[in-house]
Protein backbone atom coordinates (compact mmCIF):
# COMPACT_ATOMS: atom_id res chain seq x y z
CA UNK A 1 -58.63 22.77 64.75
CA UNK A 2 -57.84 19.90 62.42
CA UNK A 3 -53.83 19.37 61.90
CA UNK A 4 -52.38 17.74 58.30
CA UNK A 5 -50.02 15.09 58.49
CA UNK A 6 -48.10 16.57 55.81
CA UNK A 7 -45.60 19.39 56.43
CA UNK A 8 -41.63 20.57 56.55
CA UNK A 9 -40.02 22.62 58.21
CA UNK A 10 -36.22 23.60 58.65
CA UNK A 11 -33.96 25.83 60.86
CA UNK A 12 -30.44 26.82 61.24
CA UNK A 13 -27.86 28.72 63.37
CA UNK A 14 -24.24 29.63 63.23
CA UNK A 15 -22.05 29.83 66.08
CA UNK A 16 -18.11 30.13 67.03
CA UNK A 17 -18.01 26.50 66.84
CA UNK A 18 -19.71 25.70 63.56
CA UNK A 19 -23.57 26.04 62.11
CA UNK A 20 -26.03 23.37 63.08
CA UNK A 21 -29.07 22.76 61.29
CA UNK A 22 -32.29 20.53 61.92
CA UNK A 23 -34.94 19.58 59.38
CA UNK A 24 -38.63 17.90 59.75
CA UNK A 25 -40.90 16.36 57.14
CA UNK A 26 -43.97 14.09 57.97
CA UNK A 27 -46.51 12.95 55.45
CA UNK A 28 -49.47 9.99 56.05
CA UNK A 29 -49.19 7.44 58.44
CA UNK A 30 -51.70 5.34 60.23
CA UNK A 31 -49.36 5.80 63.44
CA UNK A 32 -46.47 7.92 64.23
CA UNK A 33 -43.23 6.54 62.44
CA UNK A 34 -39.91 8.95 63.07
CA UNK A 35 -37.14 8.53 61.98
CA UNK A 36 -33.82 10.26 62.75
CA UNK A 37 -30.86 10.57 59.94
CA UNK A 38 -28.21 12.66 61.83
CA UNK A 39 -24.49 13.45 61.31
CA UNK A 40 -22.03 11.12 62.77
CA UNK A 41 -20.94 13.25 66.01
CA UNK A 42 -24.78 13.92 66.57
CA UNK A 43 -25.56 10.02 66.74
CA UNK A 44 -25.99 9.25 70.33
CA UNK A 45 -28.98 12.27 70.48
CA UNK A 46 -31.34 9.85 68.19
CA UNK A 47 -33.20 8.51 71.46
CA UNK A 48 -33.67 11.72 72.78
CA UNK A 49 -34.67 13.62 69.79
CA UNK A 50 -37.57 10.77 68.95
CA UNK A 51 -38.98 10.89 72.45
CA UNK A 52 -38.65 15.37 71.99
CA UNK A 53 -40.86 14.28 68.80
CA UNK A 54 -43.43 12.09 70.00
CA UNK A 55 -43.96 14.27 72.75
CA UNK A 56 -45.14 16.79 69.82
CA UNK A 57 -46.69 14.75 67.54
CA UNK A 58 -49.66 12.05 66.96
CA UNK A 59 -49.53 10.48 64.02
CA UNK A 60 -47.53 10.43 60.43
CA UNK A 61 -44.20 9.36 59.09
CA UNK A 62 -41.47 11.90 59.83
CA UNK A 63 -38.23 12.09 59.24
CA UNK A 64 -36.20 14.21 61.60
CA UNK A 65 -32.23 15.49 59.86
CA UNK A 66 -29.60 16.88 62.53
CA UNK A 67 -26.03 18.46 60.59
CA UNK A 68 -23.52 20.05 61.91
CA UNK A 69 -20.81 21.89 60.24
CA UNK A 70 -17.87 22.11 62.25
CA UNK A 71 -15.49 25.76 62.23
CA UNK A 72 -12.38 25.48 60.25
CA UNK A 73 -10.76 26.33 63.67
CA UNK A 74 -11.86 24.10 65.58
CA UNK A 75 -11.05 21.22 63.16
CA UNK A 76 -7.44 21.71 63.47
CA UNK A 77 -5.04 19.08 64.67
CA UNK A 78 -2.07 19.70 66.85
CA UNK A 79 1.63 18.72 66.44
CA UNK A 80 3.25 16.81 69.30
CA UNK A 81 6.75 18.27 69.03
CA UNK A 82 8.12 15.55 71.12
CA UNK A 83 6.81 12.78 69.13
CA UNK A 84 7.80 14.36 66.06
CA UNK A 85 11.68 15.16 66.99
CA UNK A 86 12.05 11.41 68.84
CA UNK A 87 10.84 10.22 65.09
CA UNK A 88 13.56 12.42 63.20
CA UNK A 89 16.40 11.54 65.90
CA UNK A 90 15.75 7.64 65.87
CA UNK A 91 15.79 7.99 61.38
CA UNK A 92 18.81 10.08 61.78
CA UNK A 93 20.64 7.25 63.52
CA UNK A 94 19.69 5.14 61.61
CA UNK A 95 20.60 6.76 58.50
CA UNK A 96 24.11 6.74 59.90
CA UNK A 97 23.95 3.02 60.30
CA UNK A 98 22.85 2.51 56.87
CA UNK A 99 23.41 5.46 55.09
CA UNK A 100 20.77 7.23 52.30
CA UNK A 101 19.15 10.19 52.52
CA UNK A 102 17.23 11.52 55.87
CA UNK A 103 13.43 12.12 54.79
CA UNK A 104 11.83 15.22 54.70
CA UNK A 105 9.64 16.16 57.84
CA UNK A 106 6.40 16.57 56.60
CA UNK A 107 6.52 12.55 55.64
CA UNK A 108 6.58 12.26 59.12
CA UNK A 109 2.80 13.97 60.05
CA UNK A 110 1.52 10.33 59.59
CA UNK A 111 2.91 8.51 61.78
CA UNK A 112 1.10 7.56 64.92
CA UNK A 113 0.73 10.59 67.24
CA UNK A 114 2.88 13.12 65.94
CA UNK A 115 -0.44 14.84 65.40
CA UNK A 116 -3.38 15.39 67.98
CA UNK A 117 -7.18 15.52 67.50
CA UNK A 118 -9.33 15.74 70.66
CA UNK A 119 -13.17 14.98 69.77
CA UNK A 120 -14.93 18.04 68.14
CA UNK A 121 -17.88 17.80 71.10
CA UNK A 122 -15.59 17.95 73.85
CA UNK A 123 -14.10 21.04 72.39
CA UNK A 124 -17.42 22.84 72.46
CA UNK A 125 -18.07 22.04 75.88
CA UNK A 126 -21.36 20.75 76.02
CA UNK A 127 -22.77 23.40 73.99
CA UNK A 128 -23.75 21.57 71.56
CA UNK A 129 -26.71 19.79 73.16
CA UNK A 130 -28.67 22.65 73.98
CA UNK A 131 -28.48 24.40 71.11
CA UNK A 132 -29.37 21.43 69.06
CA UNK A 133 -32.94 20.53 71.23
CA UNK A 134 -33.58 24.46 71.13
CA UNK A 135 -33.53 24.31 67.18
CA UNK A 136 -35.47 20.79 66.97
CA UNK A 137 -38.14 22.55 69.48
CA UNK A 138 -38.61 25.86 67.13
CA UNK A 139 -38.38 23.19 64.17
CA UNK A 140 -41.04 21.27 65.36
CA UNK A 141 -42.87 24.49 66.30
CA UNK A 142 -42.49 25.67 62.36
CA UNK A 143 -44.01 22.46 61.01
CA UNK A 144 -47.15 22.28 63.15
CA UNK A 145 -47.35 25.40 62.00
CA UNK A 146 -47.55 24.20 58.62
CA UNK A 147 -49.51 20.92 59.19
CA UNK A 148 -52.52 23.24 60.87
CA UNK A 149 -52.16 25.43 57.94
CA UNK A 150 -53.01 22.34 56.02
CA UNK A 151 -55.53 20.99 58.32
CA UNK A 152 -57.56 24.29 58.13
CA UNK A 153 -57.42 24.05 54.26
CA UNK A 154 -58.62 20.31 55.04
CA UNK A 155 -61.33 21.28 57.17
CA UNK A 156 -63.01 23.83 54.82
CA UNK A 157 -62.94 21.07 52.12
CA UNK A 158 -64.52 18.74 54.77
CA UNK A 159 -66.99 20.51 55.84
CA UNK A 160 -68.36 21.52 52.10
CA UNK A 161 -68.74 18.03 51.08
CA UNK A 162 -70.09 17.45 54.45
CA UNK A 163 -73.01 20.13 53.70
CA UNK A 164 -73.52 18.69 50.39
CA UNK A 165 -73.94 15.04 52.04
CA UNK A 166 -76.38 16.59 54.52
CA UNK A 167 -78.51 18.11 51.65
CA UNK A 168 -78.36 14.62 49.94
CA UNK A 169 -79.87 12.73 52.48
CA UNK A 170 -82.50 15.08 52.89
CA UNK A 171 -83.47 14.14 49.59
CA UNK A 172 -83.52 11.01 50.01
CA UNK A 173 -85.56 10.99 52.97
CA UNK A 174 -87.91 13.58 51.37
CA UNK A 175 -88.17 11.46 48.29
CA UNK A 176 -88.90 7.81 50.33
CA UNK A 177 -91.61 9.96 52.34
CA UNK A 178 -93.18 10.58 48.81
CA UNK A 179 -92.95 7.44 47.02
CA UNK A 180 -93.29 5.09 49.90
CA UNK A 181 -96.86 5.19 50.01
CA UNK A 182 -97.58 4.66 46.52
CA UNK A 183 -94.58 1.92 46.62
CA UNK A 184 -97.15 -0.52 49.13
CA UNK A 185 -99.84 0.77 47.40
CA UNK A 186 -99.16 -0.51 44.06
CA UNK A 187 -97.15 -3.44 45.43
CA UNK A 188 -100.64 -4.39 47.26
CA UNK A 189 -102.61 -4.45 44.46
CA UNK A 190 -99.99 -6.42 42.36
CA UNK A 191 -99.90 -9.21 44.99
CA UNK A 192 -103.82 -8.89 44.84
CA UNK A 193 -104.19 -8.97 41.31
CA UNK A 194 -101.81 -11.98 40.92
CA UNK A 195 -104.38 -13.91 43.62
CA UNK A 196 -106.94 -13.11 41.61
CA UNK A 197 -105.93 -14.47 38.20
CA UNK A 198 -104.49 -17.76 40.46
CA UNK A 199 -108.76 -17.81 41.25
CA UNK A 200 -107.91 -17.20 44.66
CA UNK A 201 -109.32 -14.81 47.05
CA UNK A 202 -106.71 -12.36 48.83
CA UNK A 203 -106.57 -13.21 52.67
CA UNK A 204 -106.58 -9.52 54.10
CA UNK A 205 -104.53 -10.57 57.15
CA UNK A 206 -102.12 -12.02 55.05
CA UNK A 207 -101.09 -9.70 52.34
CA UNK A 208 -100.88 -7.34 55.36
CA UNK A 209 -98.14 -9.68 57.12
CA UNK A 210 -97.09 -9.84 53.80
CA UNK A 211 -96.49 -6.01 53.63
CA UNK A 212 -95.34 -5.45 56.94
CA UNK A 213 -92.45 -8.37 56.14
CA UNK A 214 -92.05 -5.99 52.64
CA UNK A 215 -92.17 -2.62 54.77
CA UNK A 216 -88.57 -3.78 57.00
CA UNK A 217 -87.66 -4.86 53.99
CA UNK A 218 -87.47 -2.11 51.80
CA UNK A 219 -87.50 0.82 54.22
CA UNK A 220 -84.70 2.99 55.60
CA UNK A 221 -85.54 5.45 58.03
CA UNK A 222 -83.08 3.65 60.47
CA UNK A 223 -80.74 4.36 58.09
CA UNK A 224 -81.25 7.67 57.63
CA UNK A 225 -81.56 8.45 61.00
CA UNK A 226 -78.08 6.69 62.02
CA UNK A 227 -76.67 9.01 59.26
CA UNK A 228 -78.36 11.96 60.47
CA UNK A 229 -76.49 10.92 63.85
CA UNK A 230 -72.95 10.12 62.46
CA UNK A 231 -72.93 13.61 60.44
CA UNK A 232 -73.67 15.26 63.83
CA UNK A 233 -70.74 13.40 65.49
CA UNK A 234 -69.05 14.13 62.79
CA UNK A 235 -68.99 17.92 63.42
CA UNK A 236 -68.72 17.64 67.20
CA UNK A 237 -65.21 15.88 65.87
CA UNK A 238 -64.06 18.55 63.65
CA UNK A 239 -65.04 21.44 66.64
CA UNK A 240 -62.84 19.75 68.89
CA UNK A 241 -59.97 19.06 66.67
CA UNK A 242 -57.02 17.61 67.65
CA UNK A 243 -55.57 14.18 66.51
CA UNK A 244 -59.17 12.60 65.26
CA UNK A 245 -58.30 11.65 62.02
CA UNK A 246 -58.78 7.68 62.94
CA UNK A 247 -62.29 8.42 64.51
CA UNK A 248 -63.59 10.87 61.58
CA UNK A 249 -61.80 7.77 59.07
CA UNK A 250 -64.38 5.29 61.51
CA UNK A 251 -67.06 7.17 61.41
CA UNK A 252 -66.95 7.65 57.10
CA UNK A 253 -66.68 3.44 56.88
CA UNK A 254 -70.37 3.70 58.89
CA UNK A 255 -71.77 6.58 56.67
CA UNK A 256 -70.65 4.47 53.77
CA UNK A 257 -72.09 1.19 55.43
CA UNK A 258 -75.56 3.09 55.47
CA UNK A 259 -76.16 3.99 52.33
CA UNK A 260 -74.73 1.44 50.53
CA UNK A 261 -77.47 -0.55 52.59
CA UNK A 262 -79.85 2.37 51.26
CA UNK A 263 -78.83 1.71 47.68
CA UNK A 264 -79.67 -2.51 48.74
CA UNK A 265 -83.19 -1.16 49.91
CA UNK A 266 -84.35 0.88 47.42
CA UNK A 267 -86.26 -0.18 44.38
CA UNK A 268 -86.09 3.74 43.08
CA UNK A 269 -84.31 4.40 40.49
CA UNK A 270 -83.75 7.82 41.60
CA UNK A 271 -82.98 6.76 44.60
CA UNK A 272 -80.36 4.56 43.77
CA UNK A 273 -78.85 7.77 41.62
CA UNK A 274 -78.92 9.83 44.97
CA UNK A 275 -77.20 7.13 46.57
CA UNK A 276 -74.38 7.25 43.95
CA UNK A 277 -74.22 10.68 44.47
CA UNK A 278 -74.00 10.51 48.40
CA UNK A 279 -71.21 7.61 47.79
CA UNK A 280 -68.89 10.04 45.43
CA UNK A 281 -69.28 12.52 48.71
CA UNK A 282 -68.68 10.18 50.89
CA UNK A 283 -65.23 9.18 48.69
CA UNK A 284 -64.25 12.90 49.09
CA UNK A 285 -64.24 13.19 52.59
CA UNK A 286 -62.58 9.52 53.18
CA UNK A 287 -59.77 11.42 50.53
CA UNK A 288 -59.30 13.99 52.77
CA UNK A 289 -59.40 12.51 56.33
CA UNK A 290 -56.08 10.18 55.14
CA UNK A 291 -53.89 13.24 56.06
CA UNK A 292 -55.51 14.28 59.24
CA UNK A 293 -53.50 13.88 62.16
């Protein structure tokens, strides 16, 4: 089974100490780039949530969101009582010494710890952690879900423009075994003819050196046949699945090197139209095999 490089997925889940979230995307990469965009008091899981993601994942460029949303309970800050009355005391005398009026108390909440915050994570007592590497495993579940969704979708596309590409060059090769022969034919009696009118006599040894020189020339069976073979790896690729998409992408630059070299060889025009077809194929598939993991 093929797997897409494109794909998003997102999860969330509420508990007594706030809601959490976690969100994937990925699209093409030639390797696997991840990065990690999460919420201040989630910062120091970054290391560990790339390594939980490259133990997933192959290739593309992800990026991986962790949120957190803390409860309105546990965000509350306590009053030190002691603080607070040793502040109104120490104004009170001094308002005495100097006189004016004694501030309110609630101008005192900012002053340096008459109120108490303890950090949000140590309040949830290490529950946190779990629950966060449980979501970005069912996350990461959800979007290779998606990206073999994709990759199926990919495959079928493949695989009809891989059929058409075998049909093609079975053309071809069909229409160089008819043509060939009359090809040397009529190139033999050109070279013979041209002799002739130079009133020279045609050296039978050498026109045929001359034709077999002609003959590796201008013929490609070794090109079909090395197509023939790269189709057939081709499919053994696309039955195993799995992260191939850099071997299929190798194997399309040969199959493009070969009949481009078929196009160089042939002096058929219909040929040459065959090989523009089996090009535009060939252009398809390369399309496609970008987002393959």
């Amino acid at each position: 089974m093929l797997y897409s490089m494109t794909g998003f997925h997102r999860v969330r889940k509420d508990s007594p100490w706030g809601t959490l979230a976690v969100e994937l995307s990925s699209v093409n990469s030639r390797y696997l780039e991840i990065a990690v965009r999460a919420d201040r008091e989630l910062s120091s899981f970054e290391p560990l949530i790339q390594n939980a993601l490259r133990s997933r994942l192959a290739r593309g460029k992800v990026v991986a969101r962790a949120e957190i949303r803390w409860a309105p309970a546990l965000m509350r800050e306590r009053l030190n009582g002691d603080v607070l009355r040793d502040y109104y005391r120490e104004i009170q005398e001094l308002q005495g010494e100097l006189g004016g009026p004694v501030p309110a108390v609630t101008s005192l909440l900012c002053l340096p710890g008459v109120t108490e915050s303890s950090s949000l994570m140590d309040k949830t007592s290490g529950e946190v952690q779990p629950a966060l590497f449980e979501l970005l495993d069912q996350c990461a579940d959800g979007l290779i879900k998606m990206r073999g969704a994709e990759g199926e979708a990919l495959e079928r596309d493949i695989m009809q423009n891989l059929e058409e590409y075998d049909g093609l060059l079975e053309k071809i090769a069909a229409r160089w075994q008819s043509i060939s022969p009359q090809f040397f034919d009529d190139y033999r009696a050109k070279i013979t003819k041209t002799i002739a009118q130079l009133g020279y006599e045609a050296d039978p040894a050498r026109l045929a050196q001359e034709l077999v020189v002609l003959a590796d020339k201008w013929d490609i069976s070794e090109e079909l046949t090395r197509s023939s073979s790269h189709t057939s790896q081709f499919r053994t690729l696309l039955k195993n699945g799995g992260p191939v998409g850099r071997k299929l992408d190798f194997l399309v630059q040969e199959m493009n090197r070969e009949i481009n070299t078929m196009g160089s060889k042939s002096a058929s025009t219909e040929l040459r139209w065959l090989v523009v077809d089996g090009k535009t194929l060939l252009e398809r598939i390369r399309e496609q095999i970008q987002n393959v993991e």
